[in-house]
PDB file of N, CA and C in Angstrom:
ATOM      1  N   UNK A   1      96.509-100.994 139.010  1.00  0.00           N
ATOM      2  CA  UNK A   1      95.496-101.707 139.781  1.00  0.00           C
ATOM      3  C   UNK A   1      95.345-101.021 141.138  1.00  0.00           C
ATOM      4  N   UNK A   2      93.786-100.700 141.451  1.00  0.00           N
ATOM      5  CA  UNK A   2      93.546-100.087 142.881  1.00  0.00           C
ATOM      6  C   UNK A   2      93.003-101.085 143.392  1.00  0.00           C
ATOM      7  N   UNK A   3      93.754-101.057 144.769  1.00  0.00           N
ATOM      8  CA  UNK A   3      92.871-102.330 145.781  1.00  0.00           C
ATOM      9  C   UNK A   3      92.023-101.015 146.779  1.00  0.00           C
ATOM     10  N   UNK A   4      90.832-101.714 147.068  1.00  0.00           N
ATOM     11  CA  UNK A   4      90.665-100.786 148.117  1.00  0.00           C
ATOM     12  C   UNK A   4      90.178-101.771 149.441  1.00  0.00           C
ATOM     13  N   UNK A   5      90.787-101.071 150.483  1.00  0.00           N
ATOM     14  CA  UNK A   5      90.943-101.865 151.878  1.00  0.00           C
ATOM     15  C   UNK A   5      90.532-101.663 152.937  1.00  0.00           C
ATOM     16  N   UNK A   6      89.969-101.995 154.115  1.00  0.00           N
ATOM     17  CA  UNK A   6      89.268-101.785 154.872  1.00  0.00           C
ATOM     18  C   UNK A   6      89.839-102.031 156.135  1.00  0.00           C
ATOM     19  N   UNK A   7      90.400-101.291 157.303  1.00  0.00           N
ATOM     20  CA  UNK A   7      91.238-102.288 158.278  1.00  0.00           C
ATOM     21  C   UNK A   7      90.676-101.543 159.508  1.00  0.00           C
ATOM     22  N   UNK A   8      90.167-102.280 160.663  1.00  0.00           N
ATOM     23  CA  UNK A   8      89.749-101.805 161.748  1.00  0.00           C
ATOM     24  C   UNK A   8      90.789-102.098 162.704  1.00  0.00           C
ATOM     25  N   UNK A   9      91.189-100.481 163.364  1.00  0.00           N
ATOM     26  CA  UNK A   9      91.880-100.747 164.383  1.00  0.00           C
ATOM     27  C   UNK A   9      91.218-100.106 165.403  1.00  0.00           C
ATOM     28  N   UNK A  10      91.489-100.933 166.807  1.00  0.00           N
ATOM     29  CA  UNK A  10      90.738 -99.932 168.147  1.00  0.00           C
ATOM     30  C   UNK A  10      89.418 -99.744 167.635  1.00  0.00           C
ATOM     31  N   UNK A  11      88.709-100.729 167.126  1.00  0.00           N
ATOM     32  CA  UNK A  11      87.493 -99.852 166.722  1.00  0.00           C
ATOM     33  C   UNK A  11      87.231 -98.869 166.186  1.00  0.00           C
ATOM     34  N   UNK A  12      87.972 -98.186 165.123  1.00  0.00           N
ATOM     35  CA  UNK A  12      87.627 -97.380 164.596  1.00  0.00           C
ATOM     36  C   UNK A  12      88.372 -97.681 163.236  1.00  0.00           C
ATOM     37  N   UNK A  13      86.767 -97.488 162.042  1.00  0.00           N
ATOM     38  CA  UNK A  13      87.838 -98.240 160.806  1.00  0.00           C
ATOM     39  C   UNK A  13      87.936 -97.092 159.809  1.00  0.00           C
ATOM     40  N   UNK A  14      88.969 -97.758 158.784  1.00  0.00           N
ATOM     41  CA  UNK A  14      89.692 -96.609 158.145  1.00  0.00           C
ATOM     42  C   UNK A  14      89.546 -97.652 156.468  1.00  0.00           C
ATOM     43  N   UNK A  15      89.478 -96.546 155.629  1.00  0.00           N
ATOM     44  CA  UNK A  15      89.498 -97.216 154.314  1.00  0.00           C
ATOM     45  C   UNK A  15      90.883 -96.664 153.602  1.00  0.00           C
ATOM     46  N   UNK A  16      91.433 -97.555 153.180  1.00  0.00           N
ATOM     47  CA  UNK A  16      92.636 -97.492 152.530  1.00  0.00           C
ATOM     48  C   UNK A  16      92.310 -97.914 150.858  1.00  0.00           C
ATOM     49  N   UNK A  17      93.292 -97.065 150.285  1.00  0.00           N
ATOM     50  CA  UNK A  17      93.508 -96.948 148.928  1.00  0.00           C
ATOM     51  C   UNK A  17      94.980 -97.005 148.529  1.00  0.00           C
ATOM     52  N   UNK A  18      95.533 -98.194 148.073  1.00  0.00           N
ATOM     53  CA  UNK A  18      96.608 -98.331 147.740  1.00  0.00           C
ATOM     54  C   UNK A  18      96.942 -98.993 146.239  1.00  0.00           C
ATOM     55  N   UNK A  19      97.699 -97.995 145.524  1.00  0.00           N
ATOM     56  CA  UNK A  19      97.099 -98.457 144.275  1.00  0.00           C
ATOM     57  C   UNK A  19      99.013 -98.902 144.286  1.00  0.00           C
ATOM     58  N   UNK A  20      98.529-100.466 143.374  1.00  0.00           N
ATOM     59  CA  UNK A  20      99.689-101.189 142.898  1.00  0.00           C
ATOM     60  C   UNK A  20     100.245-100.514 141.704  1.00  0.00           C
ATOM     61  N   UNK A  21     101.548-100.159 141.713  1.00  0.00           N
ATOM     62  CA  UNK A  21     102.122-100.226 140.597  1.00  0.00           C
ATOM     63  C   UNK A  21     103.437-101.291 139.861  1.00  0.00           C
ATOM     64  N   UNK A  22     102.698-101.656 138.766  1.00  0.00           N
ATOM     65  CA  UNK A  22     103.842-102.734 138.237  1.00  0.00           C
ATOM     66  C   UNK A  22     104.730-101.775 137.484  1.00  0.00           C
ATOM     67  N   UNK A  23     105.611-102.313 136.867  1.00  0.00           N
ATOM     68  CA  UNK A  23     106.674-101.743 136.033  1.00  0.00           C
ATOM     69  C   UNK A  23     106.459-102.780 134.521  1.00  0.00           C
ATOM     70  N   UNK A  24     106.180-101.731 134.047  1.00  0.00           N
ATOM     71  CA  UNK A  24     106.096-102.193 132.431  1.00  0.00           C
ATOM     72  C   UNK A  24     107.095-102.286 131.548  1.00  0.00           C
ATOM     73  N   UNK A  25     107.493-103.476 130.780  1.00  0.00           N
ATOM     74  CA  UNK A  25     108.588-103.181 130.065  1.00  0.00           C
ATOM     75  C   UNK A  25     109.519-103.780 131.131  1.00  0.00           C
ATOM     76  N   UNK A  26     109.420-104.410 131.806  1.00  0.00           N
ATOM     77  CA  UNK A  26     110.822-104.545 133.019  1.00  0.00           C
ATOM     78  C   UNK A  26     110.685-106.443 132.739  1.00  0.00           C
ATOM     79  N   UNK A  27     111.636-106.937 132.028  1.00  0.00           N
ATOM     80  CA  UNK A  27     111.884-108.386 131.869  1.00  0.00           C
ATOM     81  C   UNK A  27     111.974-108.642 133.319  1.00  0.00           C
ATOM     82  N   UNK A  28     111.999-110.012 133.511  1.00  0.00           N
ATOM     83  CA  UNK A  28     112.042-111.006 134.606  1.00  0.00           C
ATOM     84  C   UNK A  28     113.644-111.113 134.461  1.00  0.00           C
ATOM     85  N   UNK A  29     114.206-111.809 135.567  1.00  0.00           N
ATOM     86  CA  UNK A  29     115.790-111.637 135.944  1.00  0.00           C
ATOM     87  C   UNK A  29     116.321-112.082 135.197  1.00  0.00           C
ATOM     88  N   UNK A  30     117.271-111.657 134.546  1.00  0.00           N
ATOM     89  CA  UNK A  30     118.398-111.702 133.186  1.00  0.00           C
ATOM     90  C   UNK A  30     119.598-112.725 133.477  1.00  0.00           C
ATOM     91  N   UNK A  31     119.267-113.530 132.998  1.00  0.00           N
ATOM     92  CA  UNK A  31     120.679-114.406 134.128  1.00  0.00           C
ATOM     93  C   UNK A  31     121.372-115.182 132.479  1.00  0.00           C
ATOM     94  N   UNK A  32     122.631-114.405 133.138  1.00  0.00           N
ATOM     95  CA  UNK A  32     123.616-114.262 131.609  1.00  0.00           C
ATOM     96  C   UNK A  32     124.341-115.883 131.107  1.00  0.00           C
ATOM     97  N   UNK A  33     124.130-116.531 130.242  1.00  0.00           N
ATOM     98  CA  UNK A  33     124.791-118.054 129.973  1.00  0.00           C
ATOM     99  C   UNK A  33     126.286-118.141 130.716  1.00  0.00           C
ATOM    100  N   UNK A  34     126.723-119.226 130.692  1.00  0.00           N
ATOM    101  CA  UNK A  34     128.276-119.155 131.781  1.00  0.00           C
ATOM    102  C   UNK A  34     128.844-119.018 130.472  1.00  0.00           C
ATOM    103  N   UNK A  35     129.996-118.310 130.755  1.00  0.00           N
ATOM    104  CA  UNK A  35     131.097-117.966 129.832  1.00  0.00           C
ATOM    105  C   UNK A  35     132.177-119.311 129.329  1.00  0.00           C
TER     106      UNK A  35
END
């Protein structure tokens, strides 16, 4: 996913491109039964 962003500083603006990366294949936190 690309966000693209727009941020004015000092008056002078700048476009940003920051592309998200997820991790695929990566389960949610593994939390092991009590022994």
């Amino acid at each position: 996913m690309i966000r693209h962003l727009r941020i004015t500083v000092d008056g002078k603006v700048y476009d940003v491109v920051v592309e998200e990366v997820t991790e695929q294949g990566a389960p949610g936190p593994h939390v092991p039964p009590p022994a």
